[in-house]
C-alpha atoms as a PDB file:
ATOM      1  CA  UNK A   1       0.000   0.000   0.000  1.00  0.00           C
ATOM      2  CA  UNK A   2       1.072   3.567  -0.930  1.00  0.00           C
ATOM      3  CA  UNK A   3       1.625   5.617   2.015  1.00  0.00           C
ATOM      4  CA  UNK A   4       0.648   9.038   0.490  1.00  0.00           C
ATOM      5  CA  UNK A   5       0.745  12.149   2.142  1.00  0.00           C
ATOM      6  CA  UNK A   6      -3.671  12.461   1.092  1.00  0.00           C
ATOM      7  CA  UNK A   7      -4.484   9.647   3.208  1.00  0.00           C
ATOM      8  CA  UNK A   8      -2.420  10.334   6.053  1.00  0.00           C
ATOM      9  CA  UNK A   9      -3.599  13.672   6.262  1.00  0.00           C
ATOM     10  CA  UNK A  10      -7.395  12.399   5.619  1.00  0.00           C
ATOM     11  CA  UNK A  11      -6.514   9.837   9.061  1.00  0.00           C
ATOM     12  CA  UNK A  12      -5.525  13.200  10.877  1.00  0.00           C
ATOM     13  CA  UNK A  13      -8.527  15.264   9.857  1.00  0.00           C
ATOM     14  CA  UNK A  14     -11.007  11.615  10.827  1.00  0.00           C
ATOM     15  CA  UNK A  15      -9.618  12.274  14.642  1.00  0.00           C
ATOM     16  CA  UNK A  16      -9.790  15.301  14.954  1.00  0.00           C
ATOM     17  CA  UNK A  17     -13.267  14.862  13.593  1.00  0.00           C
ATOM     18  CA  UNK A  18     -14.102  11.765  16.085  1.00  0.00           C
ATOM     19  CA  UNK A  19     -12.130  14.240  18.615  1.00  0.00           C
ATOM     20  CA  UNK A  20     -14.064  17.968  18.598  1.00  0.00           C
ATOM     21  CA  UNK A  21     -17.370  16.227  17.664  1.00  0.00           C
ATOM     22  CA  UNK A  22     -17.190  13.952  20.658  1.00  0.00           C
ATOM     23  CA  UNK A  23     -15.264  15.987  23.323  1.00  0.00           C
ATOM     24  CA  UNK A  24     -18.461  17.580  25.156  1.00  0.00           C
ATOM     25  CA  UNK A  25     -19.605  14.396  25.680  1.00  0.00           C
ATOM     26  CA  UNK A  26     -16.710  12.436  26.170  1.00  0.00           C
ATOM     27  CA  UNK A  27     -14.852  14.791  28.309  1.00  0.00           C
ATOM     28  CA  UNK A  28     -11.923  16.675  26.645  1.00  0.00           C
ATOM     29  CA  UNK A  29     -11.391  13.918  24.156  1.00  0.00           C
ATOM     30  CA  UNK A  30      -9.931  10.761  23.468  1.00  0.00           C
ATOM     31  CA  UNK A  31      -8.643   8.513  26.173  1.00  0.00           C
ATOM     32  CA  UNK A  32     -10.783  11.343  29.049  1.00  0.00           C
ATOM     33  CA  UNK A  33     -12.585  10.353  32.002  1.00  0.00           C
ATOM     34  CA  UNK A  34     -16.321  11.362  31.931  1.00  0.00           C
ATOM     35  CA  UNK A  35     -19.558  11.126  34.018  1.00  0.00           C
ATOM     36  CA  UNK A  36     -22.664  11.734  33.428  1.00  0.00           C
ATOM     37  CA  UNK A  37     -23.787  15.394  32.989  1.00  0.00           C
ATOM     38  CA  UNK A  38     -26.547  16.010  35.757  1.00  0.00           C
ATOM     39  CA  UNK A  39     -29.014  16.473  32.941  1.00  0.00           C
ATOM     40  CA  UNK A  40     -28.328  12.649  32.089  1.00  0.00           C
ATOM     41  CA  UNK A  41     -30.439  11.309  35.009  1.00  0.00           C
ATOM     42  CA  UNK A  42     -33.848  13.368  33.656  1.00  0.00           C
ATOM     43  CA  UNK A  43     -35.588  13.497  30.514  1.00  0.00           C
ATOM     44  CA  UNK A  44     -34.842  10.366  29.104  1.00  0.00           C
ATOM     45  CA  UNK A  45     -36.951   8.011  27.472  1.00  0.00           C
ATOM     46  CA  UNK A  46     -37.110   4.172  26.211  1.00  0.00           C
ATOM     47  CA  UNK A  47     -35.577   4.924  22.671  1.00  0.00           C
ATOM     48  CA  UNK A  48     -32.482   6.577  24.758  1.00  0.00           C
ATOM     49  CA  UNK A  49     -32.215   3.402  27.179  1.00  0.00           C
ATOM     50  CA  UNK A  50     -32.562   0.923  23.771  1.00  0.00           C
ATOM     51  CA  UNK A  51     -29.867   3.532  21.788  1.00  0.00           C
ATOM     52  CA  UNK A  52     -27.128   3.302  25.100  1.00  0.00           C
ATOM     53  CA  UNK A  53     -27.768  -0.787  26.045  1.00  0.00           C
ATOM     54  CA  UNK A  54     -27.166  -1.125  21.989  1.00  0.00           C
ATOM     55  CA  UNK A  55     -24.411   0.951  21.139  1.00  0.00           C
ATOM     56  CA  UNK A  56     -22.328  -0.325  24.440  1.00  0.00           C
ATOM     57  CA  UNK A  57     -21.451  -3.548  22.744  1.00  0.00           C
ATOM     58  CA  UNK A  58     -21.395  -2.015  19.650  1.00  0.00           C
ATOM     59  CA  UNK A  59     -18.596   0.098  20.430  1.00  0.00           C
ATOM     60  CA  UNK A  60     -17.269  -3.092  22.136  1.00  0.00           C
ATOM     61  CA  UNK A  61     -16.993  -5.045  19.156  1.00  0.00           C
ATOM     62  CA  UNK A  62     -15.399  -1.939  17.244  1.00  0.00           C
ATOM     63  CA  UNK A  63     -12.752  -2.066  20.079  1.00  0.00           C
ATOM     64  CA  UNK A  64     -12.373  -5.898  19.887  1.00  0.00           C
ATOM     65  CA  UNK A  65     -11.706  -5.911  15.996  1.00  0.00           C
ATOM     66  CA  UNK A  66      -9.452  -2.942  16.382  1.00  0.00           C
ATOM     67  CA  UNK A  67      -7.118  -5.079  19.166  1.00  0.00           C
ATOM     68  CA  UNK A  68      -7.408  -8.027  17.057  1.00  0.00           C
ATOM     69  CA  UNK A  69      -5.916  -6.289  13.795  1.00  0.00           C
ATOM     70  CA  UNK A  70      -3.676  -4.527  16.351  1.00  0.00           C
ATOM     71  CA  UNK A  71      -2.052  -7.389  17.438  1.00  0.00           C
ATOM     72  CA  UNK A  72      -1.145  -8.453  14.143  1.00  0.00           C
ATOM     73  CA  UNK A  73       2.373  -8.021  12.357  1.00  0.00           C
ATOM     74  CA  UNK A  74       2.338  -6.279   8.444  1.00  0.00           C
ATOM     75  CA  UNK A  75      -0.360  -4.503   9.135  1.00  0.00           C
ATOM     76  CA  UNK A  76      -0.458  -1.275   7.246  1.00  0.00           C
ATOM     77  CA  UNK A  77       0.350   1.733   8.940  1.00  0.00           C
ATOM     78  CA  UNK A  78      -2.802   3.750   8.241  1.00  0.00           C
ATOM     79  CA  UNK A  79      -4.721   1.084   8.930  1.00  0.00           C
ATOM     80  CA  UNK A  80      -2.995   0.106  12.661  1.00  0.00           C
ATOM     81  CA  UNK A  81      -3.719   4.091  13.038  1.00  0.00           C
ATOM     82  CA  UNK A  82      -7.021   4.466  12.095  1.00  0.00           C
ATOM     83  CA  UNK A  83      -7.820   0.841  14.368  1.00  0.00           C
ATOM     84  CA  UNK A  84      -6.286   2.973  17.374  1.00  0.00           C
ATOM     85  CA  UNK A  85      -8.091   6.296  17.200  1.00  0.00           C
ATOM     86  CA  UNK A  86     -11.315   4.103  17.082  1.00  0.00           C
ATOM     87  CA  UNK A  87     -10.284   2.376  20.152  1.00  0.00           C
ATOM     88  CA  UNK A  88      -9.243   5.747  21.632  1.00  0.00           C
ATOM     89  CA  UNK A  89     -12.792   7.796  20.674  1.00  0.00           C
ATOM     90  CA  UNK A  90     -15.330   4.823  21.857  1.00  0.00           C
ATOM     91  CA  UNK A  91     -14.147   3.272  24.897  1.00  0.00           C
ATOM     92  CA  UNK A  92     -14.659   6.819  26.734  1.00  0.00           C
ATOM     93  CA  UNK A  93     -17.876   6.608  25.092  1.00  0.00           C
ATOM     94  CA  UNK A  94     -18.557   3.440  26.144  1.00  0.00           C
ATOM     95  CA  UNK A  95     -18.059   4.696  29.938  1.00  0.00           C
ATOM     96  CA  UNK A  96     -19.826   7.557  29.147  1.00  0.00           C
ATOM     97  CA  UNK A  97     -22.699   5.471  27.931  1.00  0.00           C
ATOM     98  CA  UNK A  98     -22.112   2.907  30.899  1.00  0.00           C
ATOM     99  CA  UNK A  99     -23.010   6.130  33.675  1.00  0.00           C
ATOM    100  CA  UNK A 100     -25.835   7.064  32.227  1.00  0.00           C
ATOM    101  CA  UNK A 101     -27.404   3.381  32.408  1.00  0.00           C
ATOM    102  CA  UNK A 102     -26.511   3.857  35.894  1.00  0.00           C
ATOM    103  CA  UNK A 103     -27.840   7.430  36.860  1.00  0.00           C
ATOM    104  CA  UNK A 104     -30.978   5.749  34.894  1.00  0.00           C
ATOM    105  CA  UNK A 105     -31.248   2.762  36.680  1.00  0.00           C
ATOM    106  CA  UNK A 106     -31.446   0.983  33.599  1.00  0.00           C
ATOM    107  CA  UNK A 107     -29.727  -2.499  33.375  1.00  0.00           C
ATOM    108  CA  UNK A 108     -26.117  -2.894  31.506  1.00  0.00           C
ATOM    109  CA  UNK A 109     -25.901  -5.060  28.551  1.00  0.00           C
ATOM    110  CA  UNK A 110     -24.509  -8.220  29.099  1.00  0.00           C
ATOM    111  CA  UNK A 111     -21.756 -10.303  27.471  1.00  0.00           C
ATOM    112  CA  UNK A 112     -24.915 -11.712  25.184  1.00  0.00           C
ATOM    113  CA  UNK A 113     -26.575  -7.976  24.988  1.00  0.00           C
ATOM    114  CA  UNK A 114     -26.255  -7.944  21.098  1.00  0.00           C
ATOM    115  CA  UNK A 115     -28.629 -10.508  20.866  1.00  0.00           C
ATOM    116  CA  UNK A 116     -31.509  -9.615  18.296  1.00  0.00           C
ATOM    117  CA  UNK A 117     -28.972  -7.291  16.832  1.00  0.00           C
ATOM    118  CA  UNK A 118     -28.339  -9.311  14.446  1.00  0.00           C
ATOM    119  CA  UNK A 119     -26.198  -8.298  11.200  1.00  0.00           C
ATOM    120  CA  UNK A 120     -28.512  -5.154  10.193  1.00  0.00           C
ATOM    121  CA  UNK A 121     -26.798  -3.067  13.039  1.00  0.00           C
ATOM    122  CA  UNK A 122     -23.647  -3.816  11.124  1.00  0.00           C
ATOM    123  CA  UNK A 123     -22.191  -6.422  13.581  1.00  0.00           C
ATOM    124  CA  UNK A 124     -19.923  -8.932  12.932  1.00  0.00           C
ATOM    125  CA  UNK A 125     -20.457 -12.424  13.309  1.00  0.00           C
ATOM    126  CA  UNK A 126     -19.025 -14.895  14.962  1.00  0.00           C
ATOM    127  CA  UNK A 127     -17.428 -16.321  11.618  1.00  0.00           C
ATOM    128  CA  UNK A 128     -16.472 -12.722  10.393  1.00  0.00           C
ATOM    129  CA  UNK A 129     -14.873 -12.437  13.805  1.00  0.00           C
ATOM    130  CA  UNK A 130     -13.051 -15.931  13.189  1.00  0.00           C
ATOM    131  CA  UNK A 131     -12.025 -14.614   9.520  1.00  0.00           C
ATOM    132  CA  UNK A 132     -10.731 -11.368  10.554  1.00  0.00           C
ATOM    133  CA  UNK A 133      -8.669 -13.503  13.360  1.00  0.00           C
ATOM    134  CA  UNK A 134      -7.310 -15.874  11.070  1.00  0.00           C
ATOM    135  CA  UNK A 135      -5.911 -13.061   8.187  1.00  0.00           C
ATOM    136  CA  UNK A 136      -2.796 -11.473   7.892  1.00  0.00           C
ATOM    137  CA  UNK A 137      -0.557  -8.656   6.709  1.00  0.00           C
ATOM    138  CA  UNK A 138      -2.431  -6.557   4.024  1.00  0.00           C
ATOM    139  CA  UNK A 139      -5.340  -9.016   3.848  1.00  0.00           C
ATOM    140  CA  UNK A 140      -5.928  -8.243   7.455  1.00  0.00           C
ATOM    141  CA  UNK A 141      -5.927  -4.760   6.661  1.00  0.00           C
ATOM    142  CA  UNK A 142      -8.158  -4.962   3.797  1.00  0.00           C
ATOM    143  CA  UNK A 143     -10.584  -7.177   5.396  1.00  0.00           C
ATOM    144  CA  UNK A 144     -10.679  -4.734   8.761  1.00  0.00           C
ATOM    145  CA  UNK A 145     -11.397  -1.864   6.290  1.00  0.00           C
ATOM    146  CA  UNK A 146     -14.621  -3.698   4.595  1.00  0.00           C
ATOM    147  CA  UNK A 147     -15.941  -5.013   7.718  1.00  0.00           C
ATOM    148  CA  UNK A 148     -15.650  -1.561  10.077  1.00  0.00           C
ATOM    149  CA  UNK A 149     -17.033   0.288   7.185  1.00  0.00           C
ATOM    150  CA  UNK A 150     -20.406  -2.205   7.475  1.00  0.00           C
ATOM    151  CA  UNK A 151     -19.788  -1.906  11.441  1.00  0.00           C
ATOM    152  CA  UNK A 152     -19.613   2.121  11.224  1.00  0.00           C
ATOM    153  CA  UNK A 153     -22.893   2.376   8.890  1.00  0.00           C
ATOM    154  CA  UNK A 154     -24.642   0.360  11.046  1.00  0.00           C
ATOM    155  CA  UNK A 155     -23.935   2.583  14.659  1.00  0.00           C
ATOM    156  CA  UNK A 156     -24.890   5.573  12.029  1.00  0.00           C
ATOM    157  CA  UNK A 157     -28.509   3.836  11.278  1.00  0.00           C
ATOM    158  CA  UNK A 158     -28.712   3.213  15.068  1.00  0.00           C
ATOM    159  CA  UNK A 159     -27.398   6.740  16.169  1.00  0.00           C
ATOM    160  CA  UNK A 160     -30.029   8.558  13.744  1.00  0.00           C
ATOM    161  CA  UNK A 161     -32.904   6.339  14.758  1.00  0.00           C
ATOM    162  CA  UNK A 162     -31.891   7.814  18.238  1.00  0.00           C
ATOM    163  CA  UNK A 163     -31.868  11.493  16.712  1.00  0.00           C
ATOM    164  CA  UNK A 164     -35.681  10.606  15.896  1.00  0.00           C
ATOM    165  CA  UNK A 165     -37.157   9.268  18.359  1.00  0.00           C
ATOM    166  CA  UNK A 166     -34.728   9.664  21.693  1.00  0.00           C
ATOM    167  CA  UNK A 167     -35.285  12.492  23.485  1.00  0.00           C
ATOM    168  CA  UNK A 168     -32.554  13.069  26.377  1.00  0.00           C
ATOM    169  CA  UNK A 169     -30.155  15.995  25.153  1.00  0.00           C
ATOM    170  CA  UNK A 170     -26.645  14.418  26.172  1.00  0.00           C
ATOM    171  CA  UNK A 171     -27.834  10.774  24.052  1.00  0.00           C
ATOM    172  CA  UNK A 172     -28.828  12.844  21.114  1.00  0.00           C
ATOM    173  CA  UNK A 173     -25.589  15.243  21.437  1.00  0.00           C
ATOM    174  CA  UNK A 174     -23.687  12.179  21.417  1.00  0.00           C
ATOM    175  CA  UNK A 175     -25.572  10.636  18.493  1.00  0.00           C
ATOM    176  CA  UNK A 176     -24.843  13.385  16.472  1.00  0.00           C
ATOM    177  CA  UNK A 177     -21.009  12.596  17.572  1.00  0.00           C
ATOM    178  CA  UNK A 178     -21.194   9.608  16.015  1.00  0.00           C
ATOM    179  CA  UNK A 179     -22.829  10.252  12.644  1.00  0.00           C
ATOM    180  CA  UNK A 180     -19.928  12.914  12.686  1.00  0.00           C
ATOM    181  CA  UNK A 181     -17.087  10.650  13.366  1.00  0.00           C
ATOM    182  CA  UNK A 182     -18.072   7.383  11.682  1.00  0.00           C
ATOM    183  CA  UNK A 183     -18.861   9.301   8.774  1.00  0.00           C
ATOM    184  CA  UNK A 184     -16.107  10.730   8.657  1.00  0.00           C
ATOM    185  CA  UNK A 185     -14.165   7.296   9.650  1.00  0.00           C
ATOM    186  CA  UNK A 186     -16.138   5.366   6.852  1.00  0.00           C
ATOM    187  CA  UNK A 187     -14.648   8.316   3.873  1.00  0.00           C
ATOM    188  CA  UNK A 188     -10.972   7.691   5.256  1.00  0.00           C
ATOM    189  CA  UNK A 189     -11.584   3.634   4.982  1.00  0.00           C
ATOM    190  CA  UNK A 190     -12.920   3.779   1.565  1.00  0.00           C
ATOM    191  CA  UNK A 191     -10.038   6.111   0.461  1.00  0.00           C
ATOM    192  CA  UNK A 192      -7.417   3.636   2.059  1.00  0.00           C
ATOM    193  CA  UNK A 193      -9.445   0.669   0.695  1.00  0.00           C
ATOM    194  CA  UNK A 194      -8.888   2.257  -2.531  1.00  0.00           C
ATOM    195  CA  UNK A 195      -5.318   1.967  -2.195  1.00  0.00           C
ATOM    196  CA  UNK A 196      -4.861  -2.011  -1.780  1.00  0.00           C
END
């Protein structure tokens, strides 16, 4: 793969994307410690508690595809970078996420929360787990590319059925986030899938 100076700078405009879009909800940005605003714990509604038990695994698989790649060797620059500012943008959203189940009283997802989910919220199955596991080198790259850009549309479909029908101001602020970021994420994929 060409390491151009386009893609690399299209990486560093994708965080700082995932970065300012996310930061007042996240806390000051990638890697932050947050907690629940005080407006979290009111003015909420079902949609926001299906949106946050959803997205928490969601984000979790993101972050487990991302180590997996990462702990492969030949792995193309851009590609171990872009796999490490996802990890760095959704686990604080995951805790963010995680504090408002519990100002809500609302139960966490469990290891088998993504049940239902199914493929049409862009998750990967068990075998495209297995199949990402098992590649290597550029084909590891190239196959973490296609299946993050199918994982990223799918948080966008979940994060905008949020924006219509959630209605608790810090889950639709961070909604937005991620329509933002993946978007964002899903252009720079498709521009280094381009180069393989």
């Amino acid at each position: 793969m060409k390491n151009r100076p386009a893609t690399s700078a299209a990486i560093a405009l994708t965080l700082a994307l995932a970065v300012t879009g996310c930061a007042s909800v996240t806390g000051s940005g990638p890697g932050a410690s947050s907690a629940p605003s005080s407006a979290s714990a009111s003015a909420f509604n079902a949609t926001d508690v299906m949106f946050v038990q959803m997205m928490i695994p969601h984000h979790a698989q993101a972050i487990e595809m991302s180590d997996t790649l990462l702990a492969k060797d030949g792995v193309d620059a851009d590609v171990r970078e872009l796999a490490e500012n996802i990890k760095a943008a959704q686990q604080p959203e995951i805790d963010t996420m995680e504090g408002w189940l519990t100002a809500w009283g609302a139960e966490m997802p469990g290891a088998g929360g993504m049940a239902g989910m199914g493929h049409d919220n862009g998750m990967m199955s068990d075998d495209d787990m297995s199949t990402l596991a098992a590649a290597s080198g550029p084909d590891a790259s190239r196959l973490f590319l296609e299946q993050m850009i199918v994982h990223h549309e799918g948080a966008i479909e979940m994060a905008q059925d949020e924006l219509d029908s959630g209605s608790s101001p810090d889950v639709r602020e961070l909604a937005e986030a991620i329509i933002i970021a993946q978007t964002a994420e899903i252009a720079t994929m498709r521009t280094l899938l381009a180069e393989f």
